[in-house]
N, C-alpha and C. Protein backbone atom coordinates (compact mmCIF):
# COMPACT_ATOMS: atom_id res chain seq x y z
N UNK A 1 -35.11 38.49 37.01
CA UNK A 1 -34.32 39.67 36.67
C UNK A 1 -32.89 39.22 36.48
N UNK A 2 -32.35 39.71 35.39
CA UNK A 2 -30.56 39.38 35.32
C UNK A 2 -29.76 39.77 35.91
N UNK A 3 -28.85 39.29 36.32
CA UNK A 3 -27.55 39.84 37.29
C UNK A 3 -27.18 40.97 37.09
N UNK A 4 -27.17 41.09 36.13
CA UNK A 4 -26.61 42.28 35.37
C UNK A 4 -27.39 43.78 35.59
N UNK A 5 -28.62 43.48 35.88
CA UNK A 5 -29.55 44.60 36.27
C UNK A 5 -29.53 44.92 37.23
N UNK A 6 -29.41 43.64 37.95
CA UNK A 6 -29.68 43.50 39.51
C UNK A 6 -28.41 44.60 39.79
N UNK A 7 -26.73 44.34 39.63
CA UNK A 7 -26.01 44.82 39.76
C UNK A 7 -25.99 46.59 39.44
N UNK A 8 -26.58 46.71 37.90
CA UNK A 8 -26.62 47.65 37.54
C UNK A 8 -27.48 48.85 38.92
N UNK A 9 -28.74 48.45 39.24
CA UNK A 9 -29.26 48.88 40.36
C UNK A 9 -27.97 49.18 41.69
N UNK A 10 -27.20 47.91 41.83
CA UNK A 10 -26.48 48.36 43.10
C UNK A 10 -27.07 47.37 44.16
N UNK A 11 -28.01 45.99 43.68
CA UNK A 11 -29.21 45.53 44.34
C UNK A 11 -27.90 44.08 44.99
N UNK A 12 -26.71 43.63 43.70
CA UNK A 12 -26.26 42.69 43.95
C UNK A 12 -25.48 42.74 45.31
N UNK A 13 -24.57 43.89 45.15
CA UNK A 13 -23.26 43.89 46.31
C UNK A 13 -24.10 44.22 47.33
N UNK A 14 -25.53 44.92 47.69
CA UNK A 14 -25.98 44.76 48.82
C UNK A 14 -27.03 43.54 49.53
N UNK A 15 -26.35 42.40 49.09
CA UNK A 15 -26.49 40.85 49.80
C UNK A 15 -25.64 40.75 50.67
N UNK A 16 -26.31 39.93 51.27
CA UNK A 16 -25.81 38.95 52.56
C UNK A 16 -24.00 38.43 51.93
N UNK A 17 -23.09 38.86 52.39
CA UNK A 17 -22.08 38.05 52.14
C UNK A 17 -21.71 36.61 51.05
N UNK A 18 -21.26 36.46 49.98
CA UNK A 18 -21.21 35.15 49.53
C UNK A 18 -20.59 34.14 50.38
N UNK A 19 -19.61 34.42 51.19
CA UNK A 19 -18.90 33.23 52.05
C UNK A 19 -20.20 32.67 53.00
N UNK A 20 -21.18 33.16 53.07
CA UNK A 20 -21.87 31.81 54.06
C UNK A 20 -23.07 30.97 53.26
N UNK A 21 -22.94 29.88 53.46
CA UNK A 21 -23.63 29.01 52.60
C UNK A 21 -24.72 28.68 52.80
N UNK A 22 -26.10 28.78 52.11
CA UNK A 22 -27.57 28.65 52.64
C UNK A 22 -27.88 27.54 53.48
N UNK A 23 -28.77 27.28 54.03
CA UNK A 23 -28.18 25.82 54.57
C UNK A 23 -29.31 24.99 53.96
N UNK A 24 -30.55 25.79 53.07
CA UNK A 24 -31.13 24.84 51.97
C UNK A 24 -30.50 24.19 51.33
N UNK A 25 -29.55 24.96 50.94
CA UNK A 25 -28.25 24.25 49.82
C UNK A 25 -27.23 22.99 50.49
N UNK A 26 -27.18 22.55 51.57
CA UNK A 26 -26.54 21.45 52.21
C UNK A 26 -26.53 20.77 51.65
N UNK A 27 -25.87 19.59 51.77
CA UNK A 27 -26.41 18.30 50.74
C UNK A 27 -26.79 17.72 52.04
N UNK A 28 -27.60 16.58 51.48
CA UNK A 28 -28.20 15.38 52.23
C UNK A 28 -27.67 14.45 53.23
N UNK A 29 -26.46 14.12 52.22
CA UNK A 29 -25.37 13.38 52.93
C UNK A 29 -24.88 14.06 53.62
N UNK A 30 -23.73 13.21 55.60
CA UNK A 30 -23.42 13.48 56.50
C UNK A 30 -21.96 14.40 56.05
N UNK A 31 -22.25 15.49 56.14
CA UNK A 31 -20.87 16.15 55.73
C UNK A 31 -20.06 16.07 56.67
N UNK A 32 -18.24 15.96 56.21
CA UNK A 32 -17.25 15.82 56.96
C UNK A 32 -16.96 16.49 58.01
N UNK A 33 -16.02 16.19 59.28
CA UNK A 33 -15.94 16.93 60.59
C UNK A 33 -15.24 18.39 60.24
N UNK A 34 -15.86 19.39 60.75
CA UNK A 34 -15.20 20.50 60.11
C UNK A 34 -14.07 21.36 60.62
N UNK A 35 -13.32 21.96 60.19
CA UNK A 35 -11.72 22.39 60.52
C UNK A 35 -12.26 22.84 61.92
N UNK A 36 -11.21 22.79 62.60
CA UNK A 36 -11.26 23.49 64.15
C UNK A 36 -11.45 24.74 64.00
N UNK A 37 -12.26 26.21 64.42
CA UNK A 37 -12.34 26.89 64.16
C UNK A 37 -11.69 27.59 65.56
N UNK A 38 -10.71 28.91 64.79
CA UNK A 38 -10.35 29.65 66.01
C UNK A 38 -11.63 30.20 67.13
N UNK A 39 -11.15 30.89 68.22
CA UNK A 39 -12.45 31.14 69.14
C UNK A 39 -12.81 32.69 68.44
N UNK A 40 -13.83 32.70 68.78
CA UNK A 40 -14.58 34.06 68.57
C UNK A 40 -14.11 34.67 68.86
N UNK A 41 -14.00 36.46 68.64
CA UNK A 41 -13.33 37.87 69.05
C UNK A 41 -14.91 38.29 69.87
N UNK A 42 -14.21 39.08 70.94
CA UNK A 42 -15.55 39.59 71.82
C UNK A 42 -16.02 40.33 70.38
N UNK A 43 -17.41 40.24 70.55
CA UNK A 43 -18.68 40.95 70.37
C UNK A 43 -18.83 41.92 70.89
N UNK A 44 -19.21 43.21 70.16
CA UNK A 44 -19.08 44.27 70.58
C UNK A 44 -21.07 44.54 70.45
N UNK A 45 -21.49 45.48 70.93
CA UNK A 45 -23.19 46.13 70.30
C UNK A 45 -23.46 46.23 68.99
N UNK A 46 -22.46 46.20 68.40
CA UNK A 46 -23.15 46.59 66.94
C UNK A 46 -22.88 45.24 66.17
N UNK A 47 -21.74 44.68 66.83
CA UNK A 47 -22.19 43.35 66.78
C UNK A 47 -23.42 42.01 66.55
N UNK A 48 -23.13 42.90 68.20
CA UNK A 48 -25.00 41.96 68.57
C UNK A 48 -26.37 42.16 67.68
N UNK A 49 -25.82 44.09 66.97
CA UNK A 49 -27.72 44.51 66.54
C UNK A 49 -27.36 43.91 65.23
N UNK A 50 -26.03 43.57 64.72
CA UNK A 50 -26.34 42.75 63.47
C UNK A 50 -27.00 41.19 63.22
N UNK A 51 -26.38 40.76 64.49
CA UNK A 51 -26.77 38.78 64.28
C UNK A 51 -28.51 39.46 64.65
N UNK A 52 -28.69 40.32 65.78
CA UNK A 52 -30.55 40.20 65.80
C UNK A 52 -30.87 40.55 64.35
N UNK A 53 -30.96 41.16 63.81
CA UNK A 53 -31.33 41.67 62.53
C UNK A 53 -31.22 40.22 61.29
N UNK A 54 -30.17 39.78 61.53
CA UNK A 54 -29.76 38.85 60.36
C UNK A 54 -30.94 37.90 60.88
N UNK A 55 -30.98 37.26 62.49
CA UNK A 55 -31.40 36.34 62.70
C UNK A 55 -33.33 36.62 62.42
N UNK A 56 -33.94 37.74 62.08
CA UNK A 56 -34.75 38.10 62.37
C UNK A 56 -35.05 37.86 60.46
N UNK A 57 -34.30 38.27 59.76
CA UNK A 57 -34.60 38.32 58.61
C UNK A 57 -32.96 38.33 58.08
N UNK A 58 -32.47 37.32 57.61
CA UNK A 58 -31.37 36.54 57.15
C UNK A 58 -31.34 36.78 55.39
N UNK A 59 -32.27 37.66 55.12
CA UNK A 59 -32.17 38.18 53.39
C UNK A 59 -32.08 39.55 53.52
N UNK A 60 -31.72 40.15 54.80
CA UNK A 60 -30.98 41.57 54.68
C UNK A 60 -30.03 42.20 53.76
N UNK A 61 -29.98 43.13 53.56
CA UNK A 61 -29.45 43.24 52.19
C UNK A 61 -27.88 44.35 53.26
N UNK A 62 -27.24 44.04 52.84
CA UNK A 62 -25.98 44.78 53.95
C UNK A 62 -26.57 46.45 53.98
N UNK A 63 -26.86 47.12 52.78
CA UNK A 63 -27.13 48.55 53.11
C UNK A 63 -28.18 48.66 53.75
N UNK A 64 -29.29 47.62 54.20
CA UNK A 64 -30.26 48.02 55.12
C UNK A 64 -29.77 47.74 56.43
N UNK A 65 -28.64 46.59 56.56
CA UNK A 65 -28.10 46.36 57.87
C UNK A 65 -27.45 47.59 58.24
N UNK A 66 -26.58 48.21 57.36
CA UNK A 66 -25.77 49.36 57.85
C UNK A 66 -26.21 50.41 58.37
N UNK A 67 -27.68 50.43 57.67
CA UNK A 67 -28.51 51.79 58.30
C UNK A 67 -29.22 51.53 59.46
N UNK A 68 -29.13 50.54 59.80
CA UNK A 68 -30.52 49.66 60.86
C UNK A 68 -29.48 50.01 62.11
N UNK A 69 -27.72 49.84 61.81
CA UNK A 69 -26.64 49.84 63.33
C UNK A 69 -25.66 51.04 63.23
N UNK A 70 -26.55 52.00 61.98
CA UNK A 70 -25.62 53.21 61.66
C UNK A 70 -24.22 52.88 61.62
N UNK A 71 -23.81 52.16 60.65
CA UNK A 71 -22.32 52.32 60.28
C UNK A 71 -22.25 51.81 58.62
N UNK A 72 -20.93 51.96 58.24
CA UNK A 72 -21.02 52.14 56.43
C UNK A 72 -21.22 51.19 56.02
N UNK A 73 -21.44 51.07 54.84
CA UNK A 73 -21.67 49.69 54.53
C UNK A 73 -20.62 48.83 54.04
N UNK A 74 -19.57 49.10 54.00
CA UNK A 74 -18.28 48.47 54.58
C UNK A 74 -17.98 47.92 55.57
N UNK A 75 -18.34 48.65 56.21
CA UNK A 75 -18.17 48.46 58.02
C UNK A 75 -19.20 46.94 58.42
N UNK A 76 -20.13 46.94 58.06
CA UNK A 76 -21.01 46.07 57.94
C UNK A 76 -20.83 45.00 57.21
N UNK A 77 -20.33 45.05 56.11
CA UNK A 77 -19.73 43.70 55.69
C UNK A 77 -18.77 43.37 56.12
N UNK A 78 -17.64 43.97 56.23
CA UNK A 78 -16.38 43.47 57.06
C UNK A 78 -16.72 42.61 58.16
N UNK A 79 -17.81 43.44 59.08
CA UNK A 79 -18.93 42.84 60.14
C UNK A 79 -19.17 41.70 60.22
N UNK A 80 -20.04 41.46 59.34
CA UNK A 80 -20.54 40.05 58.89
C UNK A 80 -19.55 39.45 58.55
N UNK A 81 -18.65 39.62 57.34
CA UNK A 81 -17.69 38.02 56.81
C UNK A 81 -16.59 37.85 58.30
N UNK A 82 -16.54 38.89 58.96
CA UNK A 82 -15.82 38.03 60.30
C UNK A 82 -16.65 37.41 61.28
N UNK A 83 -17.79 38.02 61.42
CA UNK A 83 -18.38 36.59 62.16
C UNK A 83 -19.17 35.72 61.44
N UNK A 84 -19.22 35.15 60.06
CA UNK A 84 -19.25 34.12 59.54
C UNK A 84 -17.45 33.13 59.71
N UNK A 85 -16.33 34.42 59.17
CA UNK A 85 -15.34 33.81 59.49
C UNK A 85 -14.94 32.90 60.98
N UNK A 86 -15.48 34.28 61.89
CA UNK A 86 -15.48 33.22 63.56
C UNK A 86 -16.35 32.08 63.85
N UNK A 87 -17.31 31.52 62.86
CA UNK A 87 -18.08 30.61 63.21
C UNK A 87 -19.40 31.40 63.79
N UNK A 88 -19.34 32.54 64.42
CA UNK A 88 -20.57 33.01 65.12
C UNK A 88 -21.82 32.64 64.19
N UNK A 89 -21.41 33.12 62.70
CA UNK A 89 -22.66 32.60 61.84
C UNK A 89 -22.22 31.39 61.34
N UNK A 90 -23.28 30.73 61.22
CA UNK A 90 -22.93 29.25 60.89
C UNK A 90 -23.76 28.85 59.42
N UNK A 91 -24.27 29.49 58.50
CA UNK A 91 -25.52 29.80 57.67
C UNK A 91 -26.48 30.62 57.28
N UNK A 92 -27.15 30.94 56.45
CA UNK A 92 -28.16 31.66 56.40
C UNK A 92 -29.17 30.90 56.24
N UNK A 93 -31.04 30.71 56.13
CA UNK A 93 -31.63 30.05 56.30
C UNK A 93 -32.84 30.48 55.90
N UNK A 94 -33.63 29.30 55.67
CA UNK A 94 -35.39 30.05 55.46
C UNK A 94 -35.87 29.28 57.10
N UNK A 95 -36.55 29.73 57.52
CA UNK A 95 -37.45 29.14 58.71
C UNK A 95 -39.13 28.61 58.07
N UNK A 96 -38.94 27.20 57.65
CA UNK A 96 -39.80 25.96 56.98
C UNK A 96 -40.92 25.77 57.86
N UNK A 97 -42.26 25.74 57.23
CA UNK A 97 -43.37 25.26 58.14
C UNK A 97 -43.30 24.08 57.29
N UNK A 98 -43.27 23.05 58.63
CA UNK A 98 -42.88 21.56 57.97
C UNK A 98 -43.95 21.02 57.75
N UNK A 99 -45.47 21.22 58.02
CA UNK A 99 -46.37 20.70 57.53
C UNK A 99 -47.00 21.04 56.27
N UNK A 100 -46.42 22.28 55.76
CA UNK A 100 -46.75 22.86 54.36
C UNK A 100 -46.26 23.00 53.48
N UNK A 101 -44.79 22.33 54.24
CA UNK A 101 -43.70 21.63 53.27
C UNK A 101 -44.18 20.42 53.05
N UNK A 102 -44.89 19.77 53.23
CA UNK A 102 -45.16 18.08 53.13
C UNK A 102 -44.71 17.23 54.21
N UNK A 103 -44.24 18.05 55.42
CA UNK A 103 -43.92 16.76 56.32
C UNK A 103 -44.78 17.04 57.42
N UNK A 104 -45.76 16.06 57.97
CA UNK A 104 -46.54 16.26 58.82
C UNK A 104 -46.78 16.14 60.15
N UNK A 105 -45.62 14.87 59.93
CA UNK A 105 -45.53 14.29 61.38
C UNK A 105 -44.15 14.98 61.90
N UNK A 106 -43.86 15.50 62.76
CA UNK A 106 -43.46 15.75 63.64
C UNK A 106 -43.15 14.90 65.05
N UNK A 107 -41.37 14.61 65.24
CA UNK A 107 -41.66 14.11 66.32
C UNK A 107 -39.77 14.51 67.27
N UNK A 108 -40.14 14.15 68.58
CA UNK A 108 -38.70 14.60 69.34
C UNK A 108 -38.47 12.89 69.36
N UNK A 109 -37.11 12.11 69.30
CA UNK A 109 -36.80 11.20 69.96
C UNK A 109 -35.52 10.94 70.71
N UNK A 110 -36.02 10.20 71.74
CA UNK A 110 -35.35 10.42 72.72
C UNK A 110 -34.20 8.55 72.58
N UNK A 111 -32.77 8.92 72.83
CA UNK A 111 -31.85 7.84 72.47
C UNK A 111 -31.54 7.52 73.53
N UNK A 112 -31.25 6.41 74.00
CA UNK A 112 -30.38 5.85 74.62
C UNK A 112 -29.24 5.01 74.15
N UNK A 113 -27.50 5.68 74.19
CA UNK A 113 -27.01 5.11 73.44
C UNK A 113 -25.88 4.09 74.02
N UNK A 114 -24.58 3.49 73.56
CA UNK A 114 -23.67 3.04 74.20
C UNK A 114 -22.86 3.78 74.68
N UNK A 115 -21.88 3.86 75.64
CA UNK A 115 -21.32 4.78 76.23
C UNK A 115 -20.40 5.14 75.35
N UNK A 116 -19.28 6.37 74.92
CA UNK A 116 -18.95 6.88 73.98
C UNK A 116 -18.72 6.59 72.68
N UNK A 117 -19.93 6.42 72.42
CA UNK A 117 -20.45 6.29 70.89
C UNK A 117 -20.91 7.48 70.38
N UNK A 118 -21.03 8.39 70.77
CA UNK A 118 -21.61 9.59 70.43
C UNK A 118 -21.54 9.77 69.05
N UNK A 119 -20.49 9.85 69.17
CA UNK A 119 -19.37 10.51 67.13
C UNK A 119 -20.34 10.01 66.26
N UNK A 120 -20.41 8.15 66.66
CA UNK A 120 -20.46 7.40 65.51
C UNK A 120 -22.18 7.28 65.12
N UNK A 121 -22.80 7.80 66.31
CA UNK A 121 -24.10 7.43 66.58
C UNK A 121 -24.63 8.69 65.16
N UNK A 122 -23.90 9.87 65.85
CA UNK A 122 -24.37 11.35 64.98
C UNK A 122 -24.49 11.13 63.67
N UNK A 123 -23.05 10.40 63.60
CA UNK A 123 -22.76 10.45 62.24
C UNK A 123 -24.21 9.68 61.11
N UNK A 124 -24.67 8.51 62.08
CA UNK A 124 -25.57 7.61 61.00
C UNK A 124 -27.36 8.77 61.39
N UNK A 125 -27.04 9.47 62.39
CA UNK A 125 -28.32 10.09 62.99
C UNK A 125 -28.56 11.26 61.56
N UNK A 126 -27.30 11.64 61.26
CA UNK A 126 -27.34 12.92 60.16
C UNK A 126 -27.66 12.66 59.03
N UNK A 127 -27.28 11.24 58.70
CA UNK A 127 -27.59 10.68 57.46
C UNK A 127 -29.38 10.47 56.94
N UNK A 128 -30.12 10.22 58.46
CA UNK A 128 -31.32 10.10 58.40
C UNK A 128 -31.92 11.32 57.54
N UNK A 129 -33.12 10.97 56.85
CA UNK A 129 -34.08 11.85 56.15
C UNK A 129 -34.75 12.25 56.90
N UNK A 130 -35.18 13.56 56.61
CA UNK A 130 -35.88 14.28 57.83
C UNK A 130 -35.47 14.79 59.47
N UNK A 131 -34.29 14.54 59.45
CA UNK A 131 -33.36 15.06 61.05
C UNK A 131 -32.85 16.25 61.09
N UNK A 132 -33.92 17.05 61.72
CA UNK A 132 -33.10 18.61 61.71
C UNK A 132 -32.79 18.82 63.28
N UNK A 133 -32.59 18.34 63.83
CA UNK A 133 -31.92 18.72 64.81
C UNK A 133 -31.55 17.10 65.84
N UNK A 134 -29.80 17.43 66.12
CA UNK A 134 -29.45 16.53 66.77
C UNK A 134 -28.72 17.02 68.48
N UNK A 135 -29.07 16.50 69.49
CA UNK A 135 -28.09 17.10 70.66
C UNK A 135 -27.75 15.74 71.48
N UNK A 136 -26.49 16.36 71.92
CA UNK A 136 -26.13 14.87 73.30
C UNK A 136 -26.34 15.90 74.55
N UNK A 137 -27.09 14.76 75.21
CA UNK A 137 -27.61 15.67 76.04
C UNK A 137 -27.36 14.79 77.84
N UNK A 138 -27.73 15.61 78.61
CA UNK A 138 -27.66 14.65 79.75
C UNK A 138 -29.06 14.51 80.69
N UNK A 139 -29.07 13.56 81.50
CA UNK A 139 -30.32 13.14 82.17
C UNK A 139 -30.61 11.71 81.77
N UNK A 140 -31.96 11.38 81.67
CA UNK A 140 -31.99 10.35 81.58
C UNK A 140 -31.90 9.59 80.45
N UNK A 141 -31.78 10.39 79.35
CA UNK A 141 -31.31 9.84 77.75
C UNK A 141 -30.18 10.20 77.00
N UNK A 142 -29.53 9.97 76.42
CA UNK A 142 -28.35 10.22 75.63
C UNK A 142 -28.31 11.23 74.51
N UNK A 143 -29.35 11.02 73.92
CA UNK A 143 -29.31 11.88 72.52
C UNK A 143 -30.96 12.24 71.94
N UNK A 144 -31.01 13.42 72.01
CA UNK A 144 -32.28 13.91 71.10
C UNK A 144 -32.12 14.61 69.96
N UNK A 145 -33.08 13.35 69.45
CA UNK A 145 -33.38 13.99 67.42
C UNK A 145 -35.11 14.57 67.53
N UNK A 146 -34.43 15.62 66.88
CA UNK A 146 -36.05 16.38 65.90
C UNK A 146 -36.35 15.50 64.68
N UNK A 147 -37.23 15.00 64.45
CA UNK A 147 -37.66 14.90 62.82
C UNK A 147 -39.01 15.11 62.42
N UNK A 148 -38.83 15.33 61.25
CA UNK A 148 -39.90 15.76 60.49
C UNK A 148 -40.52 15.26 59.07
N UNK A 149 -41.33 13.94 59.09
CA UNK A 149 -41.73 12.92 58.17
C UNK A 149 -42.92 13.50 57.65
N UNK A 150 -42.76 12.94 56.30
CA UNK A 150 -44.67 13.18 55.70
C UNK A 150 -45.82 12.92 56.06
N UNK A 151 -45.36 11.58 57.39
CA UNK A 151 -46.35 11.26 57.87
C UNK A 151 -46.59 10.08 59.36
N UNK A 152 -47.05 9.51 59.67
CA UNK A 152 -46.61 8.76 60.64
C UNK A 152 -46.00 7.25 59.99
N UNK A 153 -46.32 6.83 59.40
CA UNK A 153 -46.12 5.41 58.44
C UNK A 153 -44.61 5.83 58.25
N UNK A 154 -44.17 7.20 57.70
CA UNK A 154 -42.70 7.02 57.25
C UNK A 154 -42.22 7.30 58.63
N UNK A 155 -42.54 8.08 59.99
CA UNK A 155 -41.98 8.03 61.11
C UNK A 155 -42.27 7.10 61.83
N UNK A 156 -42.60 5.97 61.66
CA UNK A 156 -42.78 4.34 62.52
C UNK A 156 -41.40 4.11 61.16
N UNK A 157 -41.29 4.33 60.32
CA UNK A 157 -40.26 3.23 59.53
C UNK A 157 -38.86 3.61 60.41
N UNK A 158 -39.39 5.04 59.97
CA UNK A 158 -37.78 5.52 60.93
C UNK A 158 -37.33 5.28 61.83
N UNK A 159 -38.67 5.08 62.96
CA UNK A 159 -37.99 4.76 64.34
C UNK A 159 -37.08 3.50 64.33
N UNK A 160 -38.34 2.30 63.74
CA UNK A 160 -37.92 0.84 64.20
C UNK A 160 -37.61 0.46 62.88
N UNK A 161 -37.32 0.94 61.61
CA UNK A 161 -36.15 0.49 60.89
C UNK A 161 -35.00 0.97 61.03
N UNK A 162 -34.63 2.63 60.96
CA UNK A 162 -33.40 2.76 60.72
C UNK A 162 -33.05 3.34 62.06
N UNK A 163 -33.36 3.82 63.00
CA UNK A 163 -33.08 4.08 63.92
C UNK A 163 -32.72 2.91 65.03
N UNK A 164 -33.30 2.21 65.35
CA UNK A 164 -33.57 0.78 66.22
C UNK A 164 -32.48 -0.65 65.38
N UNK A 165 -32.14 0.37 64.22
CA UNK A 165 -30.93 -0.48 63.80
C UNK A 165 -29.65 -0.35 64.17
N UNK A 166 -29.13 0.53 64.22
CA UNK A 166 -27.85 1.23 64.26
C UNK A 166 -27.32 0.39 66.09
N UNK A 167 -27.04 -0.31 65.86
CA UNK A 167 -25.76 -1.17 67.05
C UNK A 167 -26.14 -0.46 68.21
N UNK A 168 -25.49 0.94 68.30
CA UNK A 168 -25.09 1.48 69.56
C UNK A 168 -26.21 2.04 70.41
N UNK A 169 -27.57 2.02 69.77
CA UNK A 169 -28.45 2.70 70.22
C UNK A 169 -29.48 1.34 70.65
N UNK A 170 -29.40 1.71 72.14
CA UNK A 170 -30.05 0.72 73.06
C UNK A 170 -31.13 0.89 73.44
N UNK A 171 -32.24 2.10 73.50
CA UNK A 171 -33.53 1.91 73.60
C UNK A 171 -33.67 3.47 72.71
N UNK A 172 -34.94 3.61 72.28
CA UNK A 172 -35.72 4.82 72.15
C UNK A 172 -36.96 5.18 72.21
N UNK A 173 -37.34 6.40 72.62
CA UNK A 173 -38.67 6.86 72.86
C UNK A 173 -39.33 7.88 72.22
N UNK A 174 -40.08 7.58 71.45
CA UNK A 174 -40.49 9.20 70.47
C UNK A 174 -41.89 9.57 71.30
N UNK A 175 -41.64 11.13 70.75
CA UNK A 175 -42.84 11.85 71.45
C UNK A 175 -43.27 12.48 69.89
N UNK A 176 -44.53 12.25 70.39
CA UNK A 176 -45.24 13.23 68.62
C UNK A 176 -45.47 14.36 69.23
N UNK A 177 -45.19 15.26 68.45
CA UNK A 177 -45.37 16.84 68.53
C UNK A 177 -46.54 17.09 67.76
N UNK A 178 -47.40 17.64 68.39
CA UNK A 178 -49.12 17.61 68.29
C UNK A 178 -49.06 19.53 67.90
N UNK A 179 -48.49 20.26 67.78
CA UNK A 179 -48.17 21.60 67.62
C UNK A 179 -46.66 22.30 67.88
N UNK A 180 -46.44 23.04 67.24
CA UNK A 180 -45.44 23.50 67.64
C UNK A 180 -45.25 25.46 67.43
N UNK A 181 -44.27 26.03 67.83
CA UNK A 181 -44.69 27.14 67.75
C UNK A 181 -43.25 27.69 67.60
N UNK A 182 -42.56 28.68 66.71
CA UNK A 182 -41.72 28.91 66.42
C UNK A 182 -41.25 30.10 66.88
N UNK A 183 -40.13 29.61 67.83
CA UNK A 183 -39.50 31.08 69.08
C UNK A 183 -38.19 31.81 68.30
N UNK A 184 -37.95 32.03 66.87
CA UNK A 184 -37.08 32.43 66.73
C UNK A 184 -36.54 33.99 67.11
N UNK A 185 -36.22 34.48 66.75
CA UNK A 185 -36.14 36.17 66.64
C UNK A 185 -36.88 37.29 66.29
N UNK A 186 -37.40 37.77 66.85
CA UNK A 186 -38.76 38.50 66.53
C UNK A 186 -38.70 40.20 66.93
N UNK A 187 -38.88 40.98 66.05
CA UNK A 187 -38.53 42.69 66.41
C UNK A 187 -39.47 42.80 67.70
N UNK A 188 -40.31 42.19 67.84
CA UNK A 188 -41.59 42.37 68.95
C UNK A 188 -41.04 42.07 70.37
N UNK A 189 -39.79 40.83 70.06
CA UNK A 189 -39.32 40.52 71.06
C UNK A 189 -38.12 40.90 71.74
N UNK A 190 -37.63 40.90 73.18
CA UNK A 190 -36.77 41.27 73.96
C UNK A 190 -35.46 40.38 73.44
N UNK A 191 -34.41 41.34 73.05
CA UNK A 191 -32.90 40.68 72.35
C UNK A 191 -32.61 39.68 73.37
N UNK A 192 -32.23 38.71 72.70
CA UNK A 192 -31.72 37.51 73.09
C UNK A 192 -30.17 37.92 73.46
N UNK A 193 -29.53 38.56 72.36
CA UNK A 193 -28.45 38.76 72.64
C UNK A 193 -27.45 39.72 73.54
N UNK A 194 -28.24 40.88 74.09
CA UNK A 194 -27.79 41.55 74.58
C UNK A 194 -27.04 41.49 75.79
């Protein structure tokens, strides 16, 4: 359908904000450290019933958000581009079944790295294919990566080629994820945010 229709309907201006960026659309490469962001403004309730809603279904269209927390649909965008502006939103997103995307293997690994290397470690950790999730963490390992390979052959390359390369990283341990089950935001479920 053309923009132009879409608009004509009234279908365009009730999207999700243009200032937040899909995060399909990322690029690949490790993007730069990002501006310091001021701190958040308290969160108010109508606040909160917007991020559940967004987080629940993130292709809300603002006039269904507005009616969902009863306020205008002004009010609701203003809403949203300030907490995209505060950082509260960080993206919009599809939630990927990675095995029906083509990646099959699944795995958590666990880092052990040099002592404040963190920065530099992330930085080559982000660059990796297939790393959706990175944390420094504490206990008995340094850093856990999510990834998600086509298969085990390309997650053995990863471990002990490019991972088991990088200087600062002194042992690692992967666990294969044999299932997984996706806890995001759910109308069924009790607000996270409240």
């Amino acid at each position: 359908m053309a923009a132009e229709q879409m608009a004509d309907r009234g279908e365009e201006q009730d999207r999700t904000p243009p200032t937040a960026t899909p995060s399909a659309a990322a690029p690949a490469s490790p993007a730069p450290e990002p501006a310091p962001v001021p701190p958040a403004r308290p969160l108010d309730a109508i606040d909160r019933d917007i991020l559940r809603i967004l987080q629940t279904d993130g292709r809300a269209s603002i006039r269904s958000v507005a009616e969902r927390v009863h306020v205008s649909r002004a009010n609701a965008y203003a809403r949203i581009n300030r907490l995209v502006e505060d950082g509260v939103i960080r993206g919009f997103g599809a939630r990927v079944d990675h095995e029906r995307a083509g990646q099959g293997a699944s795995a958590y690994i666990t880092l052990k790295i040099v002592q404040n290397s963190w920065r530099t470690v992330r930085e080559q950790l982000q660059a990796l294919p297939g790393a959706t999730h990175i944390a420094l963490v504490s206990g008995d390992f340094d850093v856990l990566l999510l990834v998600h390979t086509p298969d085990n052959r390309a997650l053995r390359e990863l471990v002990l080629t490019r991972i088991q390369s990088i200087p600062e990283v002194l042992s690692t341990r992967t666990l294969l994820v044999f299932e997984e089950t996706d806890l995001g935001p759910r109308p069924d479920r009790p607000a996270e945010l409240a």
